[in-house]
Protein backbone atom coordinates (compact mmCIF):
# COMPACT_ATOMS: atom_id res chain seq x y z
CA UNK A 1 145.47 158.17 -52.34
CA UNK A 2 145.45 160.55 -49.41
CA UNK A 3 143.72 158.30 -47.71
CA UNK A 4 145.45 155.30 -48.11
CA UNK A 5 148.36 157.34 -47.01
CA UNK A 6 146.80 157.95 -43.32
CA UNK A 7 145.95 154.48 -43.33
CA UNK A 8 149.61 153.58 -43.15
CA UNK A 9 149.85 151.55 -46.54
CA UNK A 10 153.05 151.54 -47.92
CA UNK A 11 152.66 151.99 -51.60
CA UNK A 12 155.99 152.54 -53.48
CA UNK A 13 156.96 150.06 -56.11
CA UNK A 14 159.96 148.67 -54.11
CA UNK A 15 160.14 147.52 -50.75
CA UNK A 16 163.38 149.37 -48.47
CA UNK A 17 166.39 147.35 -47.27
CA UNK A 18 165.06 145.80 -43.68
CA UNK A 19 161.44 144.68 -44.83
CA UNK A 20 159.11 143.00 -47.12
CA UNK A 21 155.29 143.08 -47.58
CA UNK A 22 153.02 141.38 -45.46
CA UNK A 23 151.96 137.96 -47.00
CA UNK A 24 148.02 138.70 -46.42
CA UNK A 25 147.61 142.42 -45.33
CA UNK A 26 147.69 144.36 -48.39
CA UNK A 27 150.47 147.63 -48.20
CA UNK A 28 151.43 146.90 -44.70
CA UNK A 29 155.52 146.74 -44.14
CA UNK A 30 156.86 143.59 -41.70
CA UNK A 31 160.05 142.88 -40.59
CA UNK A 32 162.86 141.26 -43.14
CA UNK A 33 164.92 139.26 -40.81
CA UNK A 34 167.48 137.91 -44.10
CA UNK A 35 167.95 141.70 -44.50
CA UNK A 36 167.40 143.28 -41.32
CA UNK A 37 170.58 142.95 -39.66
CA UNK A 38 172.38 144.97 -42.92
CA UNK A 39 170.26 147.84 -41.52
CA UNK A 40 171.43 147.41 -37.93
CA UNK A 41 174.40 147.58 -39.26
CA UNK A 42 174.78 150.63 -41.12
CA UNK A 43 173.31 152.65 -37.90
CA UNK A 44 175.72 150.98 -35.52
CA UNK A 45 178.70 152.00 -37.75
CA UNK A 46 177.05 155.29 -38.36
CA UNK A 47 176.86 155.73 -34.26
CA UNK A 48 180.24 155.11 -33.73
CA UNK A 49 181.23 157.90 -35.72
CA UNK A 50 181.74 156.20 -39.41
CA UNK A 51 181.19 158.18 -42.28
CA UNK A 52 179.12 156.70 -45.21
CA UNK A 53 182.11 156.54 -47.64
CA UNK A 54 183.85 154.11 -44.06
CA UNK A 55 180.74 152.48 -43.87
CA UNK A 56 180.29 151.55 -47.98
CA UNK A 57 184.04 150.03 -47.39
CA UNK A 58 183.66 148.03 -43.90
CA UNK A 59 180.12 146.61 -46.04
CA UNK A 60 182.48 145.58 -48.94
CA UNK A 61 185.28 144.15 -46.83
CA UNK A 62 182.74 142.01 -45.29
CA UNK A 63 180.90 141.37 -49.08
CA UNK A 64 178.00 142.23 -47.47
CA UNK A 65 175.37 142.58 -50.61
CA UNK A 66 173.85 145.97 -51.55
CA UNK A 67 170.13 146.80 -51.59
CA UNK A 68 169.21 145.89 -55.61
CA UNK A 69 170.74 142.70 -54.96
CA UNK A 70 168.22 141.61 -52.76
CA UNK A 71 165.70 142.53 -54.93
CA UNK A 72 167.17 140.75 -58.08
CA UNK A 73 167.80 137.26 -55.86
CA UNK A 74 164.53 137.52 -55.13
CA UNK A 75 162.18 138.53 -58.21
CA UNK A 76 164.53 139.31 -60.82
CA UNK A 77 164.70 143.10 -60.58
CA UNK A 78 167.64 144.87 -62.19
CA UNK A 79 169.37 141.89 -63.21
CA UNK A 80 171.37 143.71 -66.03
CA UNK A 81 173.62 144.90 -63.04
CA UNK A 82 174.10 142.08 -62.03
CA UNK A 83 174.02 138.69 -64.86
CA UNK A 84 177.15 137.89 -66.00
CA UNK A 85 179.15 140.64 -63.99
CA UNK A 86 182.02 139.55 -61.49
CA UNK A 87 180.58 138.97 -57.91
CA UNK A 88 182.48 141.73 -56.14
CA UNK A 89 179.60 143.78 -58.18
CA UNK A 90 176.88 142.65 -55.53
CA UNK A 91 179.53 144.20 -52.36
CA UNK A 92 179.63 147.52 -54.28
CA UNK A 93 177.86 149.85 -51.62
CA UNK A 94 176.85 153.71 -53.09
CA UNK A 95 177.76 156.16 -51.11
CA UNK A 96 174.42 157.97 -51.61
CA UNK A 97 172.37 153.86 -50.86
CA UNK A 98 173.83 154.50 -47.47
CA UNK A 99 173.07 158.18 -46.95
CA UNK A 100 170.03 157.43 -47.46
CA UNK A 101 169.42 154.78 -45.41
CA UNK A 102 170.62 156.21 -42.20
CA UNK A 103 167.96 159.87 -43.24
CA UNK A 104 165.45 157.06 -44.27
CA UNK A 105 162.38 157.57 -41.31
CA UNK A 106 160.93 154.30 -42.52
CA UNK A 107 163.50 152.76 -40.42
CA UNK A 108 162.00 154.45 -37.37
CA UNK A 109 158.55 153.42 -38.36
CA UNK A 110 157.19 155.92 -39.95
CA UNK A 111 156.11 156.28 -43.52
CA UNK A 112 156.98 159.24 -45.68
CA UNK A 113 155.13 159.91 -48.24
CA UNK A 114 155.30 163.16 -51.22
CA UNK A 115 159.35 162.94 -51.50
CA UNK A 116 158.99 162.59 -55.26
CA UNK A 117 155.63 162.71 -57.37
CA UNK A 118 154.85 162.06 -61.19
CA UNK A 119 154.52 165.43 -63.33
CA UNK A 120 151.33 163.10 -63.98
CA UNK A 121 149.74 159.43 -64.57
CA UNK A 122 150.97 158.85 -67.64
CA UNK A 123 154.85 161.03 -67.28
CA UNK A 124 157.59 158.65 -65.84
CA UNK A 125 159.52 162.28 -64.96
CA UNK A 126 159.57 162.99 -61.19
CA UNK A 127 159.18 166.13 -59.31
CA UNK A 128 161.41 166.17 -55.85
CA UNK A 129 159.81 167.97 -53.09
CA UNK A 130 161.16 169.63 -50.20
CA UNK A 131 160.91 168.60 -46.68
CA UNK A 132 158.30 170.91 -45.55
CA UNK A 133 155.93 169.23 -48.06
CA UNK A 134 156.48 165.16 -47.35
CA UNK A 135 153.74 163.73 -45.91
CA UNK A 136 155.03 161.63 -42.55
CA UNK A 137 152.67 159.38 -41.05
CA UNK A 138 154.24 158.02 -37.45
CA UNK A 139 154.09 154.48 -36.23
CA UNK A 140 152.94 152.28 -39.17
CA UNK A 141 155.05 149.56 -38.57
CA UNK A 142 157.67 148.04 -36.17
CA UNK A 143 160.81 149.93 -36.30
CA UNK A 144 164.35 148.42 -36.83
CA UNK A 145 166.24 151.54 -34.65
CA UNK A 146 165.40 153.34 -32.10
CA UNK A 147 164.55 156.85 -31.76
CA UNK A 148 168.04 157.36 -29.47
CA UNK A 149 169.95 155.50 -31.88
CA UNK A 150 168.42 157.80 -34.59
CA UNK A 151 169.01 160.97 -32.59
CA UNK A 152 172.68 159.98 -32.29
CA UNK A 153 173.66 159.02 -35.87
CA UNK A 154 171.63 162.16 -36.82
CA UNK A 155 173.91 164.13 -34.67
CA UNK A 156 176.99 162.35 -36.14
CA UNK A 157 175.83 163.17 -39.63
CA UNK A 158 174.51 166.76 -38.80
CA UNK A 159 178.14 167.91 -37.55
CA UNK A 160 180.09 165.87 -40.47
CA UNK A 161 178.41 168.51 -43.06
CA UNK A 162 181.15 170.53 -42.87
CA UNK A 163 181.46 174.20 -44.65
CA UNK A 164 184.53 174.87 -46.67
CA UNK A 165 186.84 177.68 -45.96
CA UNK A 166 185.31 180.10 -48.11
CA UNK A 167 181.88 179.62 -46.65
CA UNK A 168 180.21 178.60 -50.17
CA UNK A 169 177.26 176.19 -50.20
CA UNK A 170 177.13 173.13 -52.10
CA UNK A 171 174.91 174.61 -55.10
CA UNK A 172 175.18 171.38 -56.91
CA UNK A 173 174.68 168.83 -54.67
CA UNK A 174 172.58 166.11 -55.68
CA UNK A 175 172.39 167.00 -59.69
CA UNK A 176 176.00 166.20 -60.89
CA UNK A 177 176.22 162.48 -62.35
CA UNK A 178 179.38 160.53 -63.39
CA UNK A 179 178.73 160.03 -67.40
CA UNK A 180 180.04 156.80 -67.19
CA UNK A 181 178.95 154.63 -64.52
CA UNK A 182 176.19 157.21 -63.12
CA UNK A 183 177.19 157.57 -59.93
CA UNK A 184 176.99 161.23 -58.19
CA UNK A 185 179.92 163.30 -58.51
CA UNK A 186 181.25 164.54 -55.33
CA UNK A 187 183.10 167.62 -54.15
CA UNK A 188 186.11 167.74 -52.73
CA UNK A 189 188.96 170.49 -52.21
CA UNK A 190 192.79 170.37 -52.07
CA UNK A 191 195.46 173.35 -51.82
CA UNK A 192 196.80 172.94 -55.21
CA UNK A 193 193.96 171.80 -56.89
CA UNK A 194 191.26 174.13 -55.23
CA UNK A 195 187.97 172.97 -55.22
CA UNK A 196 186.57 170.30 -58.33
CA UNK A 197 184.39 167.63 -58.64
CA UNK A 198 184.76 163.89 -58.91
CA UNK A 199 183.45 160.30 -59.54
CA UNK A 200 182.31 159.15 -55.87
CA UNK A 201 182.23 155.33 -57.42
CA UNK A 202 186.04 156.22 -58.05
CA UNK A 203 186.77 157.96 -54.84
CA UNK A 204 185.17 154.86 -53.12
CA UNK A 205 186.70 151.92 -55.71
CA UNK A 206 189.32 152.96 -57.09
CA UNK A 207 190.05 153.11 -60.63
CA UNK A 208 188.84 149.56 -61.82
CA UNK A 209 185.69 150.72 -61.30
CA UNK A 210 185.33 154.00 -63.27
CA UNK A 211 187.58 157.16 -63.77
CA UNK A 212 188.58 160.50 -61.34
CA UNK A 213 185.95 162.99 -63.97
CA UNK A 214 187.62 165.43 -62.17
CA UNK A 215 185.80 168.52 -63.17
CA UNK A 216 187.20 172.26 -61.37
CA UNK A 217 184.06 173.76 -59.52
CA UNK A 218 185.29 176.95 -61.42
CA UNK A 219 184.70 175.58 -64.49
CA UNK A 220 181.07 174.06 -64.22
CA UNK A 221 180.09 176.77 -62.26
CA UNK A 222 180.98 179.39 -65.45
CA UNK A 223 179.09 176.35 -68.09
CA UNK A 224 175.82 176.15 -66.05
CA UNK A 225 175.73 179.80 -65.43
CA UNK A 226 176.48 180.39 -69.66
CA UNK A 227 174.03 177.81 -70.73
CA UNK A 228 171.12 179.39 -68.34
CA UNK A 229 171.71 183.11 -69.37
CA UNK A 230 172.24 181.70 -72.98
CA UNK A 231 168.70 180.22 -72.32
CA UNK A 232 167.11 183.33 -70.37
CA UNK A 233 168.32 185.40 -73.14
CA UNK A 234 166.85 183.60 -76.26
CA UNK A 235 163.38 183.27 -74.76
CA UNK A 236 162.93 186.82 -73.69
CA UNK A 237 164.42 187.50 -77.25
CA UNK A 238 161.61 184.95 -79.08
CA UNK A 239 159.68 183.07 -76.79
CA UNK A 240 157.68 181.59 -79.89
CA UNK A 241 161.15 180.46 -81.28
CA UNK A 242 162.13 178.77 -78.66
CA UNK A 243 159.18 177.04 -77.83
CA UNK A 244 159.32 175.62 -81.76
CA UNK A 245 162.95 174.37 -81.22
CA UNK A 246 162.11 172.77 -78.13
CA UNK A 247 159.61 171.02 -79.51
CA UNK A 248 161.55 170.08 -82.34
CA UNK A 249 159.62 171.06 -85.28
CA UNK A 250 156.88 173.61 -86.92
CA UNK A 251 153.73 174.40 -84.67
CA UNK A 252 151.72 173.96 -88.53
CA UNK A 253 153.55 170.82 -88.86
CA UNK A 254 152.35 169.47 -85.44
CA UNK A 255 148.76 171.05 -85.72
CA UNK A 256 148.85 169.30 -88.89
CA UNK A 257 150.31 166.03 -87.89
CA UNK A 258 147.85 165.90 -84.58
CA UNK A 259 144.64 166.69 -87.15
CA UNK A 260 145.30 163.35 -88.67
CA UNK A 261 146.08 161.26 -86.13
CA UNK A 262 142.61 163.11 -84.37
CA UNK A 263 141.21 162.22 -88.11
CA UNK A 264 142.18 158.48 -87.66
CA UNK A 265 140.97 158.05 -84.21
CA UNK A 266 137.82 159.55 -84.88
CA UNK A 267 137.54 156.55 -87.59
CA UNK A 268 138.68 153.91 -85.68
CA UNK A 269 136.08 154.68 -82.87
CA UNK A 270 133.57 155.13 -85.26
CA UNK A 271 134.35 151.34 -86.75
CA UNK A 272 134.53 150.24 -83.74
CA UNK A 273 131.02 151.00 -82.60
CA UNK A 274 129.98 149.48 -85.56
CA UNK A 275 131.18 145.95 -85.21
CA UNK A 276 129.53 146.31 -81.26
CA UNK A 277 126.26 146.74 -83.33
CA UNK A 278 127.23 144.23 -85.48
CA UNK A 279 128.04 141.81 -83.02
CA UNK A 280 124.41 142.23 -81.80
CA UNK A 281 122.68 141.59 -84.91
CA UNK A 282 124.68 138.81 -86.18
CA UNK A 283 123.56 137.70 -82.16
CA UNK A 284 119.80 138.27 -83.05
CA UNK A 285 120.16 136.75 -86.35
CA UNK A 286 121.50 133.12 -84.92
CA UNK A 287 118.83 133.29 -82.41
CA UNK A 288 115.87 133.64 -85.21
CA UNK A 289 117.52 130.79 -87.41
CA UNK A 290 118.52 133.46 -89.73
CA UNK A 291 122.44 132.96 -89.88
CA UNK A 292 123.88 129.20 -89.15
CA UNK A 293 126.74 128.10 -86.72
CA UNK A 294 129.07 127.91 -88.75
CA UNK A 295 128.75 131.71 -90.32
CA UNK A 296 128.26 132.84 -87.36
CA UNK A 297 131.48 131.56 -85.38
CA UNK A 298 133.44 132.21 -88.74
CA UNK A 299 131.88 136.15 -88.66
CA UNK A 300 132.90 136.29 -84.94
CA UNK A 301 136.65 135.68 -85.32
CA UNK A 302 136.66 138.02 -88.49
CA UNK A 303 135.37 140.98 -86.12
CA UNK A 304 136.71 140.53 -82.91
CA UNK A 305 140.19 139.64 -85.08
CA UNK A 306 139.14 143.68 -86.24
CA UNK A 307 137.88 144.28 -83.13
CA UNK A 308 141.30 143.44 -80.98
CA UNK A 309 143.20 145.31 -84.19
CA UNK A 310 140.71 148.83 -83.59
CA UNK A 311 141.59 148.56 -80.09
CA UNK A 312 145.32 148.44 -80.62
CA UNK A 313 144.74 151.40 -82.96
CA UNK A 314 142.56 153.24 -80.52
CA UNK A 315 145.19 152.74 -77.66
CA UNK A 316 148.62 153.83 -80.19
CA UNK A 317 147.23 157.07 -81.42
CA UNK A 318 145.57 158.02 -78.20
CA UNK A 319 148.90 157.57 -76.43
CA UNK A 320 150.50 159.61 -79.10
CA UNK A 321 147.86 162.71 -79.14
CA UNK A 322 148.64 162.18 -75.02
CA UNK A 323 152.10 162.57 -75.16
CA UNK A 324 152.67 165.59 -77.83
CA UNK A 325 150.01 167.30 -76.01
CA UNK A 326 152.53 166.26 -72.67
CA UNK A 327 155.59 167.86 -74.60
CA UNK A 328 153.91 170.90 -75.55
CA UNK A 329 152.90 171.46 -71.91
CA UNK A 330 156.08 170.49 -70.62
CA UNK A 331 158.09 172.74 -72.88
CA UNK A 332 155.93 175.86 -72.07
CA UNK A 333 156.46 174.81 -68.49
CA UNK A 334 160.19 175.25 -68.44
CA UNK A 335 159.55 178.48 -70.25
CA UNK A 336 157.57 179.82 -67.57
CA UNK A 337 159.61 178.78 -64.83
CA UNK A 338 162.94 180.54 -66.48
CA UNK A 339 161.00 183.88 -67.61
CA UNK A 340 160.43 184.07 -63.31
CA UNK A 341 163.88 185.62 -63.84
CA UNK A 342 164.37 189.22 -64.97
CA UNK A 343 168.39 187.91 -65.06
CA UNK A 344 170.60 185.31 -64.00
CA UNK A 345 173.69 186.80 -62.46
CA UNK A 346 174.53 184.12 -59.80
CA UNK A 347 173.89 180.22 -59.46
CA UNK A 348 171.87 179.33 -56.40
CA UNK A 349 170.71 175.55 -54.98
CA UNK A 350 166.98 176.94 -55.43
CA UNK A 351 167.47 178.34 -59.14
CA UNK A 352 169.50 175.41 -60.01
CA UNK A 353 166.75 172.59 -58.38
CA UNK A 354 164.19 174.49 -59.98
CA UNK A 355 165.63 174.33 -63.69
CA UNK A 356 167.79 171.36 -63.72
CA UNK A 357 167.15 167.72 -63.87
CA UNK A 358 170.59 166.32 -63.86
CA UNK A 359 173.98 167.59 -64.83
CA UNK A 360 176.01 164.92 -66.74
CA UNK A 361 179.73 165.07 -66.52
CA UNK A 362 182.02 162.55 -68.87
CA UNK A 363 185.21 162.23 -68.50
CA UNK A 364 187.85 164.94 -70.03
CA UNK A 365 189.66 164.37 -72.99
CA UNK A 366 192.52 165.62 -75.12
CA UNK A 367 192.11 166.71 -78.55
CA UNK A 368 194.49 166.95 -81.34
CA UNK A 369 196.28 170.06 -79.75
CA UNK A 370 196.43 168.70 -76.73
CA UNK A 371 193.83 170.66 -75.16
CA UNK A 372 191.58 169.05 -72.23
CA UNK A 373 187.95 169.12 -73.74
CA UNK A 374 185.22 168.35 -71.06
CA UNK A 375 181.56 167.20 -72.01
CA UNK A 376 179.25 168.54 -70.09
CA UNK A 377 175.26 167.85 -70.68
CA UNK A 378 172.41 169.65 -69.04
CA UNK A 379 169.29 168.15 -68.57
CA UNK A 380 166.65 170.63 -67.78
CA UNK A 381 163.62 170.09 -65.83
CA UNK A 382 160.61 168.72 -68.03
CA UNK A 383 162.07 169.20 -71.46
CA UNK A 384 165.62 166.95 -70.87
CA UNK A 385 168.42 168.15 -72.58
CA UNK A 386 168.66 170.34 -74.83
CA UNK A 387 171.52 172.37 -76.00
């Protein structure tokens, strides 16, 4: 893979807003001119000082259509966002599709490579990895900006990042997701409200297109930090325990469970073997005269109708043995990475990147007292959610 990486093949399932494979060299990136312009002009906007929330309106204003749109006119991809959905759906710009555009070096033409890997082959769960450990390989294709035009809306972006008055880093940035539409939530700080968090697809759209979620920083900061020490707690208490409730069930009742399916496989391979042999004597047999045509096509569907049926078999259990075994290492995974921590007494970006998957805010509620009830769901890293 390596390799094919300092070849300059671009090999991520989905081509970037700007460009399209080329027609008869495999992995190589070429110019889009239907798209290329949109990319143009994000960077232009970008340069003359617009923020990406300015630049996600002046886009919709001119019902200029987002990224996935592209992709669905073209091969059908995502069209559940878009089939039977009002048009205006297709101008909807993301706040974060345009952030990451204008830090996307692809557009310079260069090819990144190691933001986000599998856990492995068969795990759809990603790992992010830091800057430090992307893999950039320079001049791979024909860029769309230049590097001046980069340096500028990088400078523009760099000094936009302001701090807030109290000097306190954004912990959660990048984790907290709108339980409705999915969007990020973003921060944001007023003098009577102090700082909280909200729905950037509302901030953006307005409320016809989702809800304010607004969420008090004070608050989720005091759930996460509960839930972790909670967590920290009960596997330095019972590590065995925990690793049983994670998993959902008895470690005899899985041993047990995995014996048979092992049992079954074992079987299945074993019959299938046997119709290969079979296959080759009922072959020898029509070759001496021994077995006629007709038995012997009528034999062959039989088996290979078993045959295809083993296979299946084979392929179901295999992928289940797979997957437990996946769980299992997964869950002792998260267990290891928490036990790093003799305590938890603060919430930090690295702690909270390095346990947490997502953080899933809906939007608040009102019980029978009249209360406000928020629900909050943490999804941990390799083992999902679990509280």
């Amino acid at each position: 893979m390596k390799a094919k990486f300092k070849n300059g093949e671009y090999i991520a399932p989905v081509t970037p807003l700007g460009y399209k494979l080329h027609p008869t060299e495999k992995n190589r990136l070429i110019i889009d001119e239907e798209t290329k312009w949109i990319v143009e002009r994000i960077f232009e906007l970008a340069a003359h000082g617009y923020g990406a929330k300015k630049i996600c309106h002046a886009l919709a204003k001119d019902k200029v259509p987002v990224p996935t749109w592209w992709l669905y006119k073209r091969n059908g991809y995502k069209a559940s966002m878009f089939e039977g959905k009002p048009e205006e759906v297709k101008y909807r710009w993301c706040i974060q599709t345009v952030s990451n555009i204008l830090a996307n070096q692809i557009y310079l033409g260069h090819t990144v490579h190691y933001k986000l890997t599998k856990m492995s082959y068969k795990s759809k769960k990603n790992i992010k990895h830091s800057e430090d450990e992307w893999f950039v390989v320079e001049n791979t294709h024909e860029p769309i900006v230049t590097q001046d035009l980069w340096d500028l809306v990088q400078t523009h972006v760099n000094s936009r990042r302001r701090s807030r008055k109290d000097d306190e880093p954004q912990i959660f940035a990048g984790l907290i997701r709108c339980g409705e539409c999915g969007w990020t939530l973003g921060s944001a700080n007023t003098k009577d409200k102090g700082r909280f968090y909200r729905c950037t697809q509302y901030a953006a759209y307005g409320r016809n297109f989702c809800t304010l979620h607004y969420t008090p920083y004070k608050i989720l900061y005091a759930f996460v930090l509960g839930r972790l020490q909670y967590w920290l707690m009960a596997v330095k208490e019972n590590e065995d325990a925990i690793l049983e409730r994670l998993l959902q069930g008895s470690e005899k009742q899985r041993q047990s469970e995995n014996a048979r399916a092992e049992k079954e496989l074992k079987k299945a391979q074993k019959r299938r073997q046997e119709l290969n042999s079979l296959f080759a004597k009922m072959y020898e047999d029509r070759v001496k005269g021994l077995l006629d045509e007709e038995n012997y096509s009528m034999l062959s569907v039989k088996y290979r109708t078993e045959q295809q049926q083993l296979d299946e078999t084979v392929k179901t259990i295999s992928a289940r043995l797979e997957e437990t075994k996946e769980e299992t290492d997964d869950a002792k995974r998260w267990i290891d990475l928490i036990q790093k921590y003799s305590a938890i007494d603060e919430l930090t970006a690295p702690l909270l990147n390095e346990l947490i998957e997502k953080i899933v805010v809906h939007q608040p509620w009102k019980d029978g007292n009249g209360r406000t009830v928020r629900d909050i769901e943490i999804y941990y890293r390799f083992v999902g959610k679990i509280d």
